[in-house]
Each structure stands twice: as structure tokens, then as C-alpha cells.
C-alpha atoms as a PDB file:
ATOM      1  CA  UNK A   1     -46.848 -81.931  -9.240  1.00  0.00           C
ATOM      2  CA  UNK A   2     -48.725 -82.774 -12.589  1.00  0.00           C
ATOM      3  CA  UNK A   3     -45.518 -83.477 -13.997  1.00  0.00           C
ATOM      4  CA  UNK A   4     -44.441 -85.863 -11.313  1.00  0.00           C
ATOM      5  CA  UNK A   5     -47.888 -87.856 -12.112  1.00  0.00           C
ATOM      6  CA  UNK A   6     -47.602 -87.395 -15.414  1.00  0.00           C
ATOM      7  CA  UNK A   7     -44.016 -88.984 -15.417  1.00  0.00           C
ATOM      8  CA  UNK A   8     -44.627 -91.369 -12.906  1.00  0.00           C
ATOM      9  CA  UNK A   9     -47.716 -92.783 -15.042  1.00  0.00           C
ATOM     10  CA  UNK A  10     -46.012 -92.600 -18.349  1.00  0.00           C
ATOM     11  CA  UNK A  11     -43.115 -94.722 -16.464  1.00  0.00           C
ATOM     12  CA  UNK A  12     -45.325 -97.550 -15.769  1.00  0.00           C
ATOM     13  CA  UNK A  13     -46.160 -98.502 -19.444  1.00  0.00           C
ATOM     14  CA  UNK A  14     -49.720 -99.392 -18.492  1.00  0.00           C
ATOM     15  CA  UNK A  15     -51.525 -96.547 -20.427  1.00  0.00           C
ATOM     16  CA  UNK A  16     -53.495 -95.530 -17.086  1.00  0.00           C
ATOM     17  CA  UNK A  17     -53.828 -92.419 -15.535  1.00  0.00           C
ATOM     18  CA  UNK A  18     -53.974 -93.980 -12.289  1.00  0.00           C
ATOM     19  CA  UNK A  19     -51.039 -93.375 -10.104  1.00  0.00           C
ATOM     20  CA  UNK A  20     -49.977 -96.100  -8.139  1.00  0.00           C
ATOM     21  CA  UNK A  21     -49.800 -95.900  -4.472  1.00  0.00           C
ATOM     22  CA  UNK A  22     -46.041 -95.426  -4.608  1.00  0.00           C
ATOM     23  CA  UNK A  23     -46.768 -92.647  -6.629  1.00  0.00           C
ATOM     24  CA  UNK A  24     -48.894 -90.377  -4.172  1.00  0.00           C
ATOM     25  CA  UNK A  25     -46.707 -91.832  -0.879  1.00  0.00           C
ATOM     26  CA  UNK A  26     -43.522 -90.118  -2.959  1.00  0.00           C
ATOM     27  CA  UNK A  27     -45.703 -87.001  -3.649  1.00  0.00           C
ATOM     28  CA  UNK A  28     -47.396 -86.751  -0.078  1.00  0.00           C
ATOM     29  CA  UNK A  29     -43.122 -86.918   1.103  1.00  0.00           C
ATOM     30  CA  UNK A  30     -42.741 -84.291  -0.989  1.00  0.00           C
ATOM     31  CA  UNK A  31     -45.376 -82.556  -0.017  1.00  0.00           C
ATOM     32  CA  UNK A  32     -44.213 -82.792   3.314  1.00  0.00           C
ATOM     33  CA  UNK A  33     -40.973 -81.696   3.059  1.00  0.00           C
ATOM     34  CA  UNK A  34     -42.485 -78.600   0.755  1.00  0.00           C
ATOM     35  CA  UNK A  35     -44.621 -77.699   4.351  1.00  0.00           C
ATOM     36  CA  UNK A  36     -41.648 -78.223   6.548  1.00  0.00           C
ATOM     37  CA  UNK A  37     -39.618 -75.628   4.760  1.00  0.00           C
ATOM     38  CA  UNK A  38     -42.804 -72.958   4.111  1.00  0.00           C
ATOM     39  CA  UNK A  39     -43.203 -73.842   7.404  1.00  0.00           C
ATOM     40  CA  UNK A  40     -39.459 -73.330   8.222  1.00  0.00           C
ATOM     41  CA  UNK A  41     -38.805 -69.783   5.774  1.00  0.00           C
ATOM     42  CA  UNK A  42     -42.784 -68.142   7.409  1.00  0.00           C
ATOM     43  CA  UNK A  43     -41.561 -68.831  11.235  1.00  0.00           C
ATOM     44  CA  UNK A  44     -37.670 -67.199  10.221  1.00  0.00           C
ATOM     45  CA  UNK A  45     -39.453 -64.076   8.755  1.00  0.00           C
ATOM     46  CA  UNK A  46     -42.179 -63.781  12.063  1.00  0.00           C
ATOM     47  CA  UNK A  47     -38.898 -63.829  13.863  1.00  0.00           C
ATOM     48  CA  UNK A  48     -37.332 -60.986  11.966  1.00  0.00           C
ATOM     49  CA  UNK A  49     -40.699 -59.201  11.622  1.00  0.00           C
ATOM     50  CA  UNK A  50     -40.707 -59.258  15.634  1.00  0.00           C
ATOM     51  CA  UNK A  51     -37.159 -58.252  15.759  1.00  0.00           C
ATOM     52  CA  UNK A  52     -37.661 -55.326  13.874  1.00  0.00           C
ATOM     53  CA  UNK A  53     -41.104 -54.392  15.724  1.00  0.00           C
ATOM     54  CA  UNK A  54     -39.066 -54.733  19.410  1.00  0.00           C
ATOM     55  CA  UNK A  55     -36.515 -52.832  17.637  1.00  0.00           C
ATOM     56  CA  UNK A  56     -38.668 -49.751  16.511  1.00  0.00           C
ATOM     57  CA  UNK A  57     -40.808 -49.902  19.741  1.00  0.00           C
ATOM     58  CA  UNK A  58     -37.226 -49.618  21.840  1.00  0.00           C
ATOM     59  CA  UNK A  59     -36.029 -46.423  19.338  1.00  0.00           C
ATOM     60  CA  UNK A  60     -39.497 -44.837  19.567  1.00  0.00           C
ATOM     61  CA  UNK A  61     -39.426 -45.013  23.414  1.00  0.00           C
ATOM     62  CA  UNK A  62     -36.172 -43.951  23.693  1.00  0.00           C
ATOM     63  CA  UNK A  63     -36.890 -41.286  21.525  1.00  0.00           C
ATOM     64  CA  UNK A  64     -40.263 -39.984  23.674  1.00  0.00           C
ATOM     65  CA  UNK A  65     -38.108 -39.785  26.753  1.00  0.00           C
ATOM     66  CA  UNK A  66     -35.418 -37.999  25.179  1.00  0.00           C
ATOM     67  CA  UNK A  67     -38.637 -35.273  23.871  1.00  0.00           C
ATOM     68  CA  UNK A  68     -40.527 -35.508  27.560  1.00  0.00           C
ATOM     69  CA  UNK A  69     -37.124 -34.813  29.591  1.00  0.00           C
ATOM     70  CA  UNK A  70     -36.330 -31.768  27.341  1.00  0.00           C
ATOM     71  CA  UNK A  71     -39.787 -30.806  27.490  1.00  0.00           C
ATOM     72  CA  UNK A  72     -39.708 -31.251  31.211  1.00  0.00           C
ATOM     73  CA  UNK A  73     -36.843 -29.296  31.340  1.00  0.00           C
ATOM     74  CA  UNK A  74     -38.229 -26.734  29.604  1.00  0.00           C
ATOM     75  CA  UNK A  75     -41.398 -26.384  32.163  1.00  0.00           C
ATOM     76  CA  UNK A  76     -38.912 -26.452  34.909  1.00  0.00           C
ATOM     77  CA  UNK A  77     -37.007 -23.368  33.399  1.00  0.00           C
ATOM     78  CA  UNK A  78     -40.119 -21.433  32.955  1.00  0.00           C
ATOM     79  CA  UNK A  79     -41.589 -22.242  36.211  1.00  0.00           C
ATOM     80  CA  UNK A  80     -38.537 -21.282  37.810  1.00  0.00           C
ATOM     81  CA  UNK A  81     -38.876 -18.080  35.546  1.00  0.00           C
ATOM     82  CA  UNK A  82     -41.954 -17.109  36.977  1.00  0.00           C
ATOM     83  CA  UNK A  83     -41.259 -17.516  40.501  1.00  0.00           C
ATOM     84  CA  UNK A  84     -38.472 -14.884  40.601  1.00  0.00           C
ATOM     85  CA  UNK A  85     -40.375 -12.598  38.458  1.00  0.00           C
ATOM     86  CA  UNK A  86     -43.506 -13.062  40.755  1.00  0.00           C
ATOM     87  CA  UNK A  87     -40.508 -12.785  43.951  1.00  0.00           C
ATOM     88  CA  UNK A  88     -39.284  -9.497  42.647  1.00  0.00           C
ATOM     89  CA  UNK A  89     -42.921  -8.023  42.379  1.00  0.00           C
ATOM     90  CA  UNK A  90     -44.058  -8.788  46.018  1.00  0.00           C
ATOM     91  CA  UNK A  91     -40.264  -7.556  47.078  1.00  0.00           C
ATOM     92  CA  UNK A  92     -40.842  -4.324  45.021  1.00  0.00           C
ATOM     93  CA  UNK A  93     -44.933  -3.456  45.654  1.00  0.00           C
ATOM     94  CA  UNK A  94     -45.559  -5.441  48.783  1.00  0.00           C
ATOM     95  CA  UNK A  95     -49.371  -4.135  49.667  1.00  0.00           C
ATOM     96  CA  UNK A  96     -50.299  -4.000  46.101  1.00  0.00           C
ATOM     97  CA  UNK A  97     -49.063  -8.067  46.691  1.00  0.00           C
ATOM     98  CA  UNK A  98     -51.044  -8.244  49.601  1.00  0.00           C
ATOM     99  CA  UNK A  99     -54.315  -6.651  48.430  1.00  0.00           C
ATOM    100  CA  UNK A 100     -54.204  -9.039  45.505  1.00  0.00           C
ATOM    101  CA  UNK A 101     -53.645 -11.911  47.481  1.00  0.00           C
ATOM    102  CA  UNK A 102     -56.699 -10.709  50.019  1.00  0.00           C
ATOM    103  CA  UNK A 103     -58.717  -9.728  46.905  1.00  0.00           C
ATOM    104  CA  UNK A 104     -58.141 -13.454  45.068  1.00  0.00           C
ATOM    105  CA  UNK A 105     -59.263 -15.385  48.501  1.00  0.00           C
ATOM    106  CA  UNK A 106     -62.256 -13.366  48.770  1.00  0.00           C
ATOM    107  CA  UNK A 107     -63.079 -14.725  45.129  1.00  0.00           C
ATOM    108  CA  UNK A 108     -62.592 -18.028  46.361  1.00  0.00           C
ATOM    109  CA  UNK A 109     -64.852 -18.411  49.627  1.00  0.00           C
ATOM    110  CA  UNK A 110     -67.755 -16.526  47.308  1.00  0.00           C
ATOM    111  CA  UNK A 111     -67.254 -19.159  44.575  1.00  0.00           C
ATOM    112  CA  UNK A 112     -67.096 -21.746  47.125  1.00  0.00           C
ATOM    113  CA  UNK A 113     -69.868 -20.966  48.944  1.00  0.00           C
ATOM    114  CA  UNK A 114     -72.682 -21.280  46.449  1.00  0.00           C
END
């Protein structure tokens, strides 16, 4: 911009350093169109910024379900595990089942109780 004045000034002959109003109403215009494409290039590159975010956040979710529904599947396995090894040793010792069962809801009314 000092150039423009400088230019603009020299270009009058008059010796001043003044600018003339035509002067800072070409500037200002300048300056406006300078804004209006900062303006322009900042709002483009929020745009892509968001893009990008939305496109992480969708990958990153996608990739939490994929890890909860294997983990979930994993549980399920395990649980499913246990009940037919806990099946097979009330089938095979059915009073020594019975006298644990009796034995753990004592436990519980005593706990309860106080």
C-alpha cells in the first residue's frame, strides 16, 4: 500500500505527501476487495476443516461400533461358556448344587438383615 501512495503522490507533481481523496477511495476499493477474498479463501478452508472433522468423527464411530460389537460378541461367547459349564456341574453333583445354592441365600438374608 505505501507504494500505491507513494506512486499516486509522486503522479500528481505537487511535491505533497498528501494523497488526494481519489487516492484513499481507490485504496479503501482495494482494500475491500483484499477482505472479500480473505474473507472468501478463511470461510473455503472452515468448510474443509469441518469436512474433514465430520469425516473423522463418522470413521471413529464407525470404528467404536465395529470394537463394541466384537467385544459384545465376545461377552456373549463367554457368558454362554459359563452357563453350560455351570449346567454340567449341577447335572453331574446335584446336592453339592443345592447346598451351595441354600448356603449362598443364607449369606444373603444375614447381610440383608443388618
Amino acid at each position: 500500500m505505501a507504494t500505491t501512495r507513494t506512486a499516486a503522490t509522486k503522479s500528481r507533481g505537487n511535491g505533497s505527501d498528501v494523497p488526494s481523496t481519489e487516492d484513499v477511495e481507490k485504496q479503501f476499493e482495494q482494500l475491500r476487495n483484499d477482505i472479500a477474498a480473505l474473507t472468501d479463501t478463511v470461510q473455503r478452508m472452515g468448510v474443509g476443516k469441518v469436512h474433514e472433522a465430520q469425516h473423522a468423527a463418522t470413521e471413529a464411530g464407525h470404528d467404536l461400533t465395529e470394537a463394541y460389537e466384537g467385544a459384545l460378541k465376545n461377552l456373549q461367547a463367554e457368558f454362554d461358556a459359563l452357563e453350560g459349564n455351570v449346567t454340567r456341574q449341577v447335572r453331574s453333583n446335584p446336592l453339592q448344587a443345592l447346598g451351595i445354592a441354600a448356603g449362598v441365600g443364607i449369606l444373603l438374608a444375614v447381610l440383608t438383615r443388618k
